[in-house]
C-alpha atoms as a PDB file:
ATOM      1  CA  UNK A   1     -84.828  45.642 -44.743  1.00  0.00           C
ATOM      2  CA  UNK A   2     -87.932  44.400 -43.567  1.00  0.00           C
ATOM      3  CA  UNK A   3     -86.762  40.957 -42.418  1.00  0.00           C
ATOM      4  CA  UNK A   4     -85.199  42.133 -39.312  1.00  0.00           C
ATOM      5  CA  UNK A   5     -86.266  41.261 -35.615  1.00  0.00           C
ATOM      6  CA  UNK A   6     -84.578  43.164 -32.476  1.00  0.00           C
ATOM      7  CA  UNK A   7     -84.424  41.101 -29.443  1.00  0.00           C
ATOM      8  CA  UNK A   8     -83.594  42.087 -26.170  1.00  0.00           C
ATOM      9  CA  UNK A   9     -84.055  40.371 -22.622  1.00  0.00           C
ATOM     10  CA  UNK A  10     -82.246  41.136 -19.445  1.00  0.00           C
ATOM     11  CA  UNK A  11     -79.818  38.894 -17.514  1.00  0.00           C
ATOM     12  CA  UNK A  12     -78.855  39.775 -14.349  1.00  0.00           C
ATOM     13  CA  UNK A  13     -78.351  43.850 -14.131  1.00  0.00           C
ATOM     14  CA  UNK A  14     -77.184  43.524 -18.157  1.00  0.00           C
ATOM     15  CA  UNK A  15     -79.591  43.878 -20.926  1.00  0.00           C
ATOM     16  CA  UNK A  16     -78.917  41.607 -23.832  1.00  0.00           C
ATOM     17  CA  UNK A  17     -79.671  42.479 -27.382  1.00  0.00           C
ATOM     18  CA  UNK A  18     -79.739  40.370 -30.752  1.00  0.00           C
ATOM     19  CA  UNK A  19     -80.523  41.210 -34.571  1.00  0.00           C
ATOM     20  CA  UNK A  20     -81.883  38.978 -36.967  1.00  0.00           C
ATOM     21  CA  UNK A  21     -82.148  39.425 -40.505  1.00  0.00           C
ATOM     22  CA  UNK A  22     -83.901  36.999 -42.409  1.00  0.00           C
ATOM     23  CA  UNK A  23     -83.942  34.806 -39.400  1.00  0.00           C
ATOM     24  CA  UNK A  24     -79.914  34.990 -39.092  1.00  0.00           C
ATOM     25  CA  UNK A  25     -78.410  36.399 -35.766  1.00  0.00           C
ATOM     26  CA  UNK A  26     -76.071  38.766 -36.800  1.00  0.00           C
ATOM     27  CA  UNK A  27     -75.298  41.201 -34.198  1.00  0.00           C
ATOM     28  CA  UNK A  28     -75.468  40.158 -30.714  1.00  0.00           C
ATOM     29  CA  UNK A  29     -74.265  42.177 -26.959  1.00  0.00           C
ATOM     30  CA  UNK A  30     -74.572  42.568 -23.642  1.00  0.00           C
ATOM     31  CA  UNK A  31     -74.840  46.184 -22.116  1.00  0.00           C
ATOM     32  CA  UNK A  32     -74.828  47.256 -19.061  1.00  0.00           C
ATOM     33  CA  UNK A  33     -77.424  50.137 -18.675  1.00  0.00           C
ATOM     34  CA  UNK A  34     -75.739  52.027 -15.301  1.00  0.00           C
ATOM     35  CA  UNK A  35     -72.307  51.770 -17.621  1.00  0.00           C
ATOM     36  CA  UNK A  36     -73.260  52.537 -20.926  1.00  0.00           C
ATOM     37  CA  UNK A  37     -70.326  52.386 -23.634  1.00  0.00           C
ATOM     38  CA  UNK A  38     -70.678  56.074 -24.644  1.00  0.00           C
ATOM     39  CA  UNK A  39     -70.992  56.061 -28.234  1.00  0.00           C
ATOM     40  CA  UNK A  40     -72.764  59.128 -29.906  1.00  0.00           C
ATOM     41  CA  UNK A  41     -72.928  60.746 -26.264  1.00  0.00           C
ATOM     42  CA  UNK A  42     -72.445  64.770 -26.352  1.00  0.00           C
ATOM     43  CA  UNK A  43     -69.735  66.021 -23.870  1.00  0.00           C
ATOM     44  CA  UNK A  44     -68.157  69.844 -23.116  1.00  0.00           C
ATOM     45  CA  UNK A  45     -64.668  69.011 -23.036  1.00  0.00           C
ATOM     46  CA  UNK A  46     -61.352  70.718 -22.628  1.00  0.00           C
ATOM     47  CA  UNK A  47     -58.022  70.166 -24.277  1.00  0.00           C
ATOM     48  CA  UNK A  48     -55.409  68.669 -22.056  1.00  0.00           C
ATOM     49  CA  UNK A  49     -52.441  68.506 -24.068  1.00  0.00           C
ATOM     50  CA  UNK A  50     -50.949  67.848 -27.836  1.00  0.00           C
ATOM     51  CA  UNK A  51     -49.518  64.311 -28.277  1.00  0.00           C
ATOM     52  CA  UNK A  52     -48.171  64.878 -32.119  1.00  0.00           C
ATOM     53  CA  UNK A  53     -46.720  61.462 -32.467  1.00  0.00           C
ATOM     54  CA  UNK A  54     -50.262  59.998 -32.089  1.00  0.00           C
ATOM     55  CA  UNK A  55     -51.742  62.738 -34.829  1.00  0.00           C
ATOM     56  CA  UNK A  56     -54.511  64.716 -32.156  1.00  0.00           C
ATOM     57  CA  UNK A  57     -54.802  65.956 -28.715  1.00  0.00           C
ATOM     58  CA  UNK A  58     -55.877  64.503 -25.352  1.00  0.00           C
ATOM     59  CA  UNK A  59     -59.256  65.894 -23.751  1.00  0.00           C
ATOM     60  CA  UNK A  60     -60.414  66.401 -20.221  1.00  0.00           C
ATOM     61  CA  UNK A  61     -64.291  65.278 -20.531  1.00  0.00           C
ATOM     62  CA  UNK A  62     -65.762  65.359 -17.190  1.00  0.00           C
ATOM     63  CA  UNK A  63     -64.472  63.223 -13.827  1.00  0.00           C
ATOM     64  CA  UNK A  64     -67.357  60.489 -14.251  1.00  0.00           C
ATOM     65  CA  UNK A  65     -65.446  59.289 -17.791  1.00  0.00           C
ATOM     66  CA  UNK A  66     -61.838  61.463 -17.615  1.00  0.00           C
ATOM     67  CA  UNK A  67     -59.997  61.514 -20.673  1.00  0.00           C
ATOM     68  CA  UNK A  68     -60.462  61.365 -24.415  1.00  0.00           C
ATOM     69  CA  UNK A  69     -58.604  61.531 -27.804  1.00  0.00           C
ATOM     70  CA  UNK A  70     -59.310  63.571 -30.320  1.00  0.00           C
ATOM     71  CA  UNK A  71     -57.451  63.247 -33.464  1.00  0.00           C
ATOM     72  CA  UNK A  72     -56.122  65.949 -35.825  1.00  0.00           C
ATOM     73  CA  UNK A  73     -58.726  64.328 -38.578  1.00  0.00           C
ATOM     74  CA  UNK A  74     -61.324  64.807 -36.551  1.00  0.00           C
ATOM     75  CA  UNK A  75     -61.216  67.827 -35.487  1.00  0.00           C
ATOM     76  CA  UNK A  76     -58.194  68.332 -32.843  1.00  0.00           C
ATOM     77  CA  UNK A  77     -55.795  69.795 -35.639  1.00  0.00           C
ATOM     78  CA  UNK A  78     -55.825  73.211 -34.533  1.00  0.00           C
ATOM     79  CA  UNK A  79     -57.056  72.677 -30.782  1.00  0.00           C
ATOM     80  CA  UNK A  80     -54.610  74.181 -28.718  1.00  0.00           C
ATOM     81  CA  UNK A  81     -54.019  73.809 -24.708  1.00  0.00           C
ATOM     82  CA  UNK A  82     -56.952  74.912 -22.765  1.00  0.00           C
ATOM     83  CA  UNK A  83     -59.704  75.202 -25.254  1.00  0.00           C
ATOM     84  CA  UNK A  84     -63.107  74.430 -24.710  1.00  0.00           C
ATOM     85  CA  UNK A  85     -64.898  72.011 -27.170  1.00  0.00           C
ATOM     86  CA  UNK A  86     -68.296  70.331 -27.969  1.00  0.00           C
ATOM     87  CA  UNK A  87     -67.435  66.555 -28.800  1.00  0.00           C
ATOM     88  CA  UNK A  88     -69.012  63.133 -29.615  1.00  0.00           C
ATOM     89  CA  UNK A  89     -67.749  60.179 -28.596  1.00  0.00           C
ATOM     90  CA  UNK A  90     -67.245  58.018 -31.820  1.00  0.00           C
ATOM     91  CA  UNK A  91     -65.442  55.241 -30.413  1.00  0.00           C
ATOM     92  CA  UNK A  92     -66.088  53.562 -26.976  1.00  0.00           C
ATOM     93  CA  UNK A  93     -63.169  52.662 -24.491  1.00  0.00           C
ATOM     94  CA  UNK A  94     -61.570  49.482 -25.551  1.00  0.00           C
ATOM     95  CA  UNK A  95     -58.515  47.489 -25.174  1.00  0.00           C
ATOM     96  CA  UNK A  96     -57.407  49.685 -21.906  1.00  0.00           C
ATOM     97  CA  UNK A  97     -57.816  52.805 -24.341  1.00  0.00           C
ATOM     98  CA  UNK A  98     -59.795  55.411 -23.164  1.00  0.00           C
ATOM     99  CA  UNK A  99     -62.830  56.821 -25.656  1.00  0.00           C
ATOM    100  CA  UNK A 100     -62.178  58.511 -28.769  1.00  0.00           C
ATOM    101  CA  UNK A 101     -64.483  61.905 -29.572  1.00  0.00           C
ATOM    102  CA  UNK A 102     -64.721  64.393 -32.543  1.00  0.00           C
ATOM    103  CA  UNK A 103     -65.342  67.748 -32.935  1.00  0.00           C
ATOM    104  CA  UNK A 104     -69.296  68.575 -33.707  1.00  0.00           C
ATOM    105  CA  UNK A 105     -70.845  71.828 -34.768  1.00  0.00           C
ATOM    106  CA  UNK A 106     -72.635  72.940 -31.169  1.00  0.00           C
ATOM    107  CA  UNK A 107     -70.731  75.778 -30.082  1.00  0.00           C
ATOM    108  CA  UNK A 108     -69.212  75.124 -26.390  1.00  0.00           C
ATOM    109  CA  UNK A 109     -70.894  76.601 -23.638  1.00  0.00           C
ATOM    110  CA  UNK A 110     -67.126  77.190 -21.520  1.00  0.00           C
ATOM    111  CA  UNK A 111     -68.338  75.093 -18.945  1.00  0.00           C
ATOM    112  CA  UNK A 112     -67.213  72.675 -16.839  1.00  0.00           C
ATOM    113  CA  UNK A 113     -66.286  68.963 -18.804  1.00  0.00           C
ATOM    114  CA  UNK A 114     -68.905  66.620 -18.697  1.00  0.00           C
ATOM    115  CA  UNK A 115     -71.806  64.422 -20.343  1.00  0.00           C
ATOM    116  CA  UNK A 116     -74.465  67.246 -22.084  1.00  0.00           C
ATOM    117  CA  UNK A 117     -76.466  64.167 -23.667  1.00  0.00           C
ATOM    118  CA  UNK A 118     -76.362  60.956 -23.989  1.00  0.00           C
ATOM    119  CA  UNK A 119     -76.485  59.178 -28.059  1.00  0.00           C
ATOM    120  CA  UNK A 120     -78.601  56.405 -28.692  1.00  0.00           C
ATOM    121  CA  UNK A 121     -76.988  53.668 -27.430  1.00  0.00           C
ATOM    122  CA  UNK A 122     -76.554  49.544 -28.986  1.00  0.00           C
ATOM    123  CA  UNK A 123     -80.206  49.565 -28.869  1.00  0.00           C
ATOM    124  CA  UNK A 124     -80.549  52.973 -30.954  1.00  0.00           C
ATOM    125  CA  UNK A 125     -78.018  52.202 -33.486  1.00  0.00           C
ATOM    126  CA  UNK A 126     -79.357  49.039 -34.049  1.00  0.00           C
ATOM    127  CA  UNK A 127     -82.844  50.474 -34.539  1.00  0.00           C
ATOM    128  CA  UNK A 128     -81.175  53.408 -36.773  1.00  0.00           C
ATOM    129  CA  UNK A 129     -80.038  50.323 -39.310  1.00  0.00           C
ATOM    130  CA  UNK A 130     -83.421  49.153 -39.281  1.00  0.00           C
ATOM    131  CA  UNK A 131     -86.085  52.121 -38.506  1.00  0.00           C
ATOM    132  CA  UNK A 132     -89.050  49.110 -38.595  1.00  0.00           C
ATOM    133  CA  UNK A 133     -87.338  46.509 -37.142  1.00  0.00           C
ATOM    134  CA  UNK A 134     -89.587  44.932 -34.385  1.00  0.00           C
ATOM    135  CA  UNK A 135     -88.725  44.879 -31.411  1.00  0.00           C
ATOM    136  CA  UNK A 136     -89.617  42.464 -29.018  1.00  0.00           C
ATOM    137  CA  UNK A 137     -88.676  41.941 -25.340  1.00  0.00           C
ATOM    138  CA  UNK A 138     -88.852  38.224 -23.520  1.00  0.00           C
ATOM    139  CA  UNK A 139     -89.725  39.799 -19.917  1.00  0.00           C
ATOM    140  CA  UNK A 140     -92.463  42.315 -19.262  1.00  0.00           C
ATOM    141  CA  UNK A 141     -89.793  44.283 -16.637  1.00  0.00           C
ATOM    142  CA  UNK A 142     -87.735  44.939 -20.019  1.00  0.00           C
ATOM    143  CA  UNK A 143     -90.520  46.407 -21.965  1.00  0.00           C
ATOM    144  CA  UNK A 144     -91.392  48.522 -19.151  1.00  0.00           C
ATOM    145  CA  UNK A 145     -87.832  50.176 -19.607  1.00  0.00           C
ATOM    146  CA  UNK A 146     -88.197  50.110 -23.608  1.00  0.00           C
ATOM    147  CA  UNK A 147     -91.962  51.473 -24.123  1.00  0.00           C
ATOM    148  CA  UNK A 148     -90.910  55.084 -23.337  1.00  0.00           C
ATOM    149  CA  UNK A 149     -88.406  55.421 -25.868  1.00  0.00           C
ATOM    150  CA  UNK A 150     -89.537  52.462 -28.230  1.00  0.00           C
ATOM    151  CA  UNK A 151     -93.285  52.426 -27.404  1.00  0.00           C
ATOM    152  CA  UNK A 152     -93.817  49.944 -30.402  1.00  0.00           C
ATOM    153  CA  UNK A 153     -91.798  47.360 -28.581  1.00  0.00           C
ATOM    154  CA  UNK A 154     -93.655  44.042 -27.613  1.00  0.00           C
ATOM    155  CA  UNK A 155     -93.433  41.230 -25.009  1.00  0.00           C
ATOM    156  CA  UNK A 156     -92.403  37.735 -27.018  1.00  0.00           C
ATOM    157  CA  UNK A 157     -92.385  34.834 -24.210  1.00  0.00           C
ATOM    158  CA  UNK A 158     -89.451  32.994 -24.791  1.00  0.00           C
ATOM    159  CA  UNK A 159     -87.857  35.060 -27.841  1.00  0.00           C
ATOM    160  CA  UNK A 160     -84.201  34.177 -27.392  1.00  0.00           C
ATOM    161  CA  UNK A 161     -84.944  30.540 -27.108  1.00  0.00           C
ATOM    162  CA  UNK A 162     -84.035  29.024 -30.242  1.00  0.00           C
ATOM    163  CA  UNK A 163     -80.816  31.073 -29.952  1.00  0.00           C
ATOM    164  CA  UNK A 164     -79.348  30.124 -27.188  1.00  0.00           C
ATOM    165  CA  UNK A 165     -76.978  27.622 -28.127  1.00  0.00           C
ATOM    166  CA  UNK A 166     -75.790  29.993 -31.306  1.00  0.00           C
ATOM    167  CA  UNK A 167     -74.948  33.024 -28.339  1.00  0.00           C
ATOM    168  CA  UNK A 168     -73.393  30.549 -26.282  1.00  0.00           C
ATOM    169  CA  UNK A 169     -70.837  29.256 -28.664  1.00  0.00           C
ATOM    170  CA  UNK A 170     -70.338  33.312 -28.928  1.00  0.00           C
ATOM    171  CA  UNK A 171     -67.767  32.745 -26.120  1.00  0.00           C
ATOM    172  CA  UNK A 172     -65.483  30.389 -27.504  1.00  0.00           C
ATOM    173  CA  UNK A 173     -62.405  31.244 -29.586  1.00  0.00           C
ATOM    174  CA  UNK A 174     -63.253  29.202 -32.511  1.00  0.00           C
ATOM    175  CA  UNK A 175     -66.581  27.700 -34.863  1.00  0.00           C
ATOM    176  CA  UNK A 176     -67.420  25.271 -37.145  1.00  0.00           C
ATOM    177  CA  UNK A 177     -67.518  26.589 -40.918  1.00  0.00           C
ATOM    178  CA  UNK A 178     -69.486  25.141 -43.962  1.00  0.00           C
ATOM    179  CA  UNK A 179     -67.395  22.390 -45.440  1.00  0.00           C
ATOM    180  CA  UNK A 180     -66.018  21.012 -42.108  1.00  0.00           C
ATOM    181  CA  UNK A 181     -63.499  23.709 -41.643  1.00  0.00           C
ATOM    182  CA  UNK A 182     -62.946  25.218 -38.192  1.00  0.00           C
ATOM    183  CA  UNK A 183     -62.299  29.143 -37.728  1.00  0.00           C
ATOM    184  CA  UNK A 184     -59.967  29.959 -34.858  1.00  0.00           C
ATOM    185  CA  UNK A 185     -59.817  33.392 -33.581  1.00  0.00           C
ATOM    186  CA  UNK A 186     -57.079  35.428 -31.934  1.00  0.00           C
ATOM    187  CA  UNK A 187     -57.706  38.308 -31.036  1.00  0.00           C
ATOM    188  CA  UNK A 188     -54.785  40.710 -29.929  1.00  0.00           C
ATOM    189  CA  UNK A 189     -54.472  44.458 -28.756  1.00  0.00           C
ATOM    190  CA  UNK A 190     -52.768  44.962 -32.240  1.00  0.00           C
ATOM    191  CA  UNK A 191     -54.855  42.758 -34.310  1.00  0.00           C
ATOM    192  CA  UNK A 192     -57.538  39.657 -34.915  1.00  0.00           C
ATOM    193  CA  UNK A 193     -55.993  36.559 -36.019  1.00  0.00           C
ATOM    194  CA  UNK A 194     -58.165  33.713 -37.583  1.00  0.00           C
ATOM    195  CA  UNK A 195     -56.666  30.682 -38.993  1.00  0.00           C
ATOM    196  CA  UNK A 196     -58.548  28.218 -40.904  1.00  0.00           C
ATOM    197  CA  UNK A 197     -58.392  25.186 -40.133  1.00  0.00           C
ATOM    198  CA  UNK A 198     -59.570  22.418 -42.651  1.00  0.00           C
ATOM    199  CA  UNK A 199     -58.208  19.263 -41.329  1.00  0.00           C
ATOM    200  CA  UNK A 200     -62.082  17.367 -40.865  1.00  0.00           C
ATOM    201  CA  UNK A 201     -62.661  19.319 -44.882  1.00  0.00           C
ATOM    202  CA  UNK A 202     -59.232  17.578 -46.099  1.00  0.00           C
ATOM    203  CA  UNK A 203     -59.993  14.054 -45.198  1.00  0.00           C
ATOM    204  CA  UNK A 204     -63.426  13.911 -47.624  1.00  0.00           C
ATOM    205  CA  UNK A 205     -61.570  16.133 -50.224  1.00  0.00           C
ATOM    206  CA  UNK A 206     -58.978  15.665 -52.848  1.00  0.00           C
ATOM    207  CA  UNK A 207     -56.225  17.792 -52.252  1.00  0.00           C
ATOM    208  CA  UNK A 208     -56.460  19.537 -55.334  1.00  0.00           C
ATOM    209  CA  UNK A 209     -56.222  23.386 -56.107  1.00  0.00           C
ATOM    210  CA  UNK A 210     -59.894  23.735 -56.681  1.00  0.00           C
ATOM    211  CA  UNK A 211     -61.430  21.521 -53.934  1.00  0.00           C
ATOM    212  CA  UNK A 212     -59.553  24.316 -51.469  1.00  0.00           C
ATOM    213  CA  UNK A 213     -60.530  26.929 -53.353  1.00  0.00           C
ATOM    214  CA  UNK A 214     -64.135  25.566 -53.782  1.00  0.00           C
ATOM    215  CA  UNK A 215     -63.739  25.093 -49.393  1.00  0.00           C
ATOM    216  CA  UNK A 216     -62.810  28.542 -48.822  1.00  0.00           C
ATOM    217  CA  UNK A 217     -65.264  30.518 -50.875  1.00  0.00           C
ATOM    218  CA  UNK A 218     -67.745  27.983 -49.499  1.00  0.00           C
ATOM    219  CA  UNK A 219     -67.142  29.701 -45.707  1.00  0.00           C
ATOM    220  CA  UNK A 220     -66.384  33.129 -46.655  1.00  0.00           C
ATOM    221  CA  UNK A 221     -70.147  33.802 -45.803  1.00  0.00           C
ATOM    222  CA  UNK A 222     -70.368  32.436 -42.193  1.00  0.00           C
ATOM    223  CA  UNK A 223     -66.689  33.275 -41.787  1.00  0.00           C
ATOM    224  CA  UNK A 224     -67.529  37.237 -42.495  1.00  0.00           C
ATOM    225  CA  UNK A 225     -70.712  36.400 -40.000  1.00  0.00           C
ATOM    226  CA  UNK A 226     -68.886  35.392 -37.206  1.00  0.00           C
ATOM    227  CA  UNK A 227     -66.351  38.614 -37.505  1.00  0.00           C
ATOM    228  CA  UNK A 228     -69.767  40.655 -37.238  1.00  0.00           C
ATOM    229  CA  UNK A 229     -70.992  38.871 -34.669  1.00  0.00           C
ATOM    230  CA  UNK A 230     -67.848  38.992 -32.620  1.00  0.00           C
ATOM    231  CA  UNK A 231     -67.665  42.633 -33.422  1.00  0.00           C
ATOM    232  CA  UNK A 232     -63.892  42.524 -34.207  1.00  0.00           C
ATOM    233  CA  UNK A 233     -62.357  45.338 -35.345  1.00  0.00           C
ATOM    234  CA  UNK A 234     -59.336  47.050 -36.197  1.00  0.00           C
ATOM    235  CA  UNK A 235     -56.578  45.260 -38.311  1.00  0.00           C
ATOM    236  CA  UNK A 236     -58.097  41.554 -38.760  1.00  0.00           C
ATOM    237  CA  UNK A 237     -56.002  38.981 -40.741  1.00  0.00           C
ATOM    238  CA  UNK A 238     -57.475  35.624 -42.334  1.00  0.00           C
ATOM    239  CA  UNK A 239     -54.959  32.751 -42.722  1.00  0.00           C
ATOM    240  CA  UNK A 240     -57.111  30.671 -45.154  1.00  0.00           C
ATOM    241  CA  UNK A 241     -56.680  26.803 -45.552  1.00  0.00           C
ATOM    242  CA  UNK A 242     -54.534  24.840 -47.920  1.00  0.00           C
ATOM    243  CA  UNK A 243     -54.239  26.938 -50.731  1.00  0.00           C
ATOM    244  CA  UNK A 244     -50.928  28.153 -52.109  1.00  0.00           C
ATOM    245  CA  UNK A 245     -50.043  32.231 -51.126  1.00  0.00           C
ATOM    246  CA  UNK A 246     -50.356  33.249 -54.983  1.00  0.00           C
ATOM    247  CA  UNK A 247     -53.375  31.718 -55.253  1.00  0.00           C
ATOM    248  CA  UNK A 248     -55.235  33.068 -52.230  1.00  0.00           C
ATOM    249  CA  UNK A 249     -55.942  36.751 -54.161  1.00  0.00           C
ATOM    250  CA  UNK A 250     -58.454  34.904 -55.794  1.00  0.00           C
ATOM    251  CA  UNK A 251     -60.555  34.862 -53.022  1.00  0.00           C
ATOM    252  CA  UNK A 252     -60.742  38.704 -53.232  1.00  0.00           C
ATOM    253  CA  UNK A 253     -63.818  39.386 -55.011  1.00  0.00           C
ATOM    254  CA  UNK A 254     -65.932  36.672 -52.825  1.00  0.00           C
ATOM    255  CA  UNK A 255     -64.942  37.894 -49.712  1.00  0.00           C
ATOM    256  CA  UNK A 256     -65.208  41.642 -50.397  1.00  0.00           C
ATOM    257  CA  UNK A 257     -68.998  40.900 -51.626  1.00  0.00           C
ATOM    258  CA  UNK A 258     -69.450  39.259 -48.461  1.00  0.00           C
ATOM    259  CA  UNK A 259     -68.127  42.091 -46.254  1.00  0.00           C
ATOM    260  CA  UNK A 260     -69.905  44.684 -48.266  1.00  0.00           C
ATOM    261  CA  UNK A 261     -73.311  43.603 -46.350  1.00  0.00           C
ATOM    262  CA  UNK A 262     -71.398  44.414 -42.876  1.00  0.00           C
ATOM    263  CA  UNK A 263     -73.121  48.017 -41.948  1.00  0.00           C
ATOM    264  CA  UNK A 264     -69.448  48.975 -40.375  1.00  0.00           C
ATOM    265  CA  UNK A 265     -68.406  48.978 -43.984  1.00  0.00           C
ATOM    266  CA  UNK A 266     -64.527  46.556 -43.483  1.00  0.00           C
ATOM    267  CA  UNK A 267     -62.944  46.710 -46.554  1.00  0.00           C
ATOM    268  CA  UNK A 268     -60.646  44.290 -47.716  1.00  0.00           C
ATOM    269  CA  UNK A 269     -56.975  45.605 -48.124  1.00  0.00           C
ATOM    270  CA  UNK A 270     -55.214  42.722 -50.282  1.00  0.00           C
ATOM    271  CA  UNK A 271     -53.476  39.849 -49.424  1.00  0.00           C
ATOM    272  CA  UNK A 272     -50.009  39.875 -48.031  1.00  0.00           C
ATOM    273  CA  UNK A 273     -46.892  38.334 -49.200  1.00  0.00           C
ATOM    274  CA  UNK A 274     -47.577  35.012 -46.850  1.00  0.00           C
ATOM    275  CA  UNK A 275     -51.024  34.994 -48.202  1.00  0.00           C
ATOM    276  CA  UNK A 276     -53.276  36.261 -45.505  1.00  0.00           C
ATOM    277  CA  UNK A 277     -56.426  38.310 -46.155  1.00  0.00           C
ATOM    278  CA  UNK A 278     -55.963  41.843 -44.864  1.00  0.00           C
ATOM    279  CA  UNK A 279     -59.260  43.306 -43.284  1.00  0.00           C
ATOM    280  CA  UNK A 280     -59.843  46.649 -41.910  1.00  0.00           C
ATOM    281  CA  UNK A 281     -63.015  46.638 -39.683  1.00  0.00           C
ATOM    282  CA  UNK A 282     -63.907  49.927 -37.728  1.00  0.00           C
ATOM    283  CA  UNK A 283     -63.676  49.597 -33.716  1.00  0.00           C
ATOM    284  CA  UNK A 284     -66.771  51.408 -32.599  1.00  0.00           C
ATOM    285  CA  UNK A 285     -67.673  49.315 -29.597  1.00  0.00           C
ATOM    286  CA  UNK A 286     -65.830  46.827 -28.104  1.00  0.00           C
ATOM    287  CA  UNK A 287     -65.510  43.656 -28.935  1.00  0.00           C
ATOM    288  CA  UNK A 288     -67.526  41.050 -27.630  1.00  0.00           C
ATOM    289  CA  UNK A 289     -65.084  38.801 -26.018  1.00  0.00           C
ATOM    290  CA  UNK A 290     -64.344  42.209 -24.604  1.00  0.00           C
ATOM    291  CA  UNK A 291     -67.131  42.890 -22.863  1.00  0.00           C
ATOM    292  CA  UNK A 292     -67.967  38.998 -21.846  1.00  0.00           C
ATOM    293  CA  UNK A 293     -64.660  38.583 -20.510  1.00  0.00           C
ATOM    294  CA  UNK A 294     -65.259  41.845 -18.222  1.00  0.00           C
ATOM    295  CA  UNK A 295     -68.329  41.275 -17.024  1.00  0.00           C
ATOM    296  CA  UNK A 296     -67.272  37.796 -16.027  1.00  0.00           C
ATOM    297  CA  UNK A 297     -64.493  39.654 -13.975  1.00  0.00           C
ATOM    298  CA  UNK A 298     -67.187  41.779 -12.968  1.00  0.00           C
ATOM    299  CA  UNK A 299     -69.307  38.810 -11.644  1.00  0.00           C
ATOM    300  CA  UNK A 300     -66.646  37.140 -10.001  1.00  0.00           C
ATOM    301  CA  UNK A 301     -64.751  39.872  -8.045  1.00  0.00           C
ATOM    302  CA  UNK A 302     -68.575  40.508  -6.959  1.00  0.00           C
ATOM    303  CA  UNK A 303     -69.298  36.886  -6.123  1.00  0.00           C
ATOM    304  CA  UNK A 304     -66.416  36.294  -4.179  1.00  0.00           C
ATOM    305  CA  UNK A 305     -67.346  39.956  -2.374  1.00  0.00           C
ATOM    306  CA  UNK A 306     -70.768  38.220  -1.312  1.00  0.00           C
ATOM    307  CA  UNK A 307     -69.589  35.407   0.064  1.00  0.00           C
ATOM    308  CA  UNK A 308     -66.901  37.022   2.079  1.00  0.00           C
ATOM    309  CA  UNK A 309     -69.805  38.913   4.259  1.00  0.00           C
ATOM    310  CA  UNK A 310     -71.171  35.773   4.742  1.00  0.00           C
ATOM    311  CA  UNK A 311     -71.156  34.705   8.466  1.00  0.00           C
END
């Protein structure tokens, strides 16, 4: 796609990143470069111990990020107690969860557990969706850290500006939709709960079978925007508004076109008996309420820290 823009610009100690594509934010994070998430790092790791009710085995990879899972279907199913094994991480630690690895094809050195090399990284994978994506940096201290990796990258004064108010709203649990509808998110450690809310959309309409249905397929494409954005994954269920349970299925083919152009690749698993929308979305990285809500901890505990010293 040659429409895409990578933006990144620091804030504090984090680095923040943004794509565009056609002028549309549609990914959007905040890393922290000291901490990075892990995902696509190599590791030497050794097996701790079988848990067969959770399908894998548990993995000793090194004391600076301690222990991983690695299931049966990706490689634990015949790792016994003790072995030595060359691992990815594939999925970051999330939700109190530590990271999740698989098996690759480097044979393991026997070594001690630890980091061998570190993956690409947000910035990398975003780059790896879009190999000619510009990239362009709002502070001249952030392309300094870019150029030696990404020595295309440019300085843009003032690149993030027009977005600010979009990443803002980024931290609240719900959004205006197209129609007048509101999306409100829930997000739990089982499962991401949005309800639909078309109360303002209800007053203008009729309330007839095809003015919902006409409302919902109207939204589906911001709606499946937002859940990118967001970066929700795992089980995600849509409670859409007004229309009947039996009717909602017919929603189906408009909202699996619209998750189709999600690069995770959700896939819409029916609807269930009450009518929901059944969404399975990979969990890579976590979450961005996730990661906002811990580096607000982050900020605070370290706030309150400073002014503690103070005389």
């Amino acid at each position: 796609m040659n429409d895409a823009l990578i933006l990144a610009s620091a804030t504090g100690n984090l680095l923040r990143l943004a794509l565009l594509e056609a002028g549309t934010l549609v990914e959007y994070t905040l890393i922290d470069p000291a901490q990075p998430d892990g995902v696509g790092d190599q590791y030497e790791g050794r097996v701790l111990a079988r848990a067969s009710a959770m399908g894998g085995v548990f993995v000793d990879l090194g004391s600076s990020t301690g222990t991983g899972f690695l299931p049966d279907s990706a490689g634990g199913k015949t790792a016994t107690e003790g072995d030595a094994l060359s691992l990815r991480i594939t999925r970051a630690a999330q939700g109190g969860k530590g990271p999740r690895v698989a098996t690759t094809s480097i044979p393991p050195q026997g070594g001690k557990p630890g980091l061998r090399a570190r993956g690409p990284g947000p910035l990398g994978a975003l780059r790896a969706l879009h190999p000619h994506a510009p990239i362009h940096a709002d502070q001249y201290a952030v392309l300094a850290t870019l150029r030696p990796t990404y020595p295309d990258a440019t300085y843009q004064a003032a690149c993030f500006a027009a977005l600010e108010d979009e990443i803002a709203a980024l931290a609240e649990p719900q959004c205006p939709l197209p129609g007048g509808a509101i999306a409100h998110f829930s997000p739990t450690p089982a499962l991401t709960a949005i309800d639909i809310d078309a109360a303002a959309a209800t007053a203008a309409r009729a309330r007839k079978t095809e003015s919902q249905a006409q409302l919902n397929r109207g939204l589906i494409p911001e709606l499946t925007r937002q859940i990118r954005l967001r970066n929700f994954g795992g089980a995600i269920l849509i409670d859409f508004a007004g229309m009947k349970a039996t009717a909602r299925p017919a929603l189906g083919p408009d909202l699996a076109t619209a998750l189709a152009r999600d690069p995770q690749h959700p896939k819409l698993l029916g609807f269930t008996a009450l009518g929901f929308a059944e969404i399975r979305r990979p969990r890579i990285r976590a979450p961005l309420h996730e990661i906002l809500a811990h580096h607000h901890t982050t900020h605070h505990h370290t706030t309150q820290h400073h002014e503690a010293r103070q005389p």
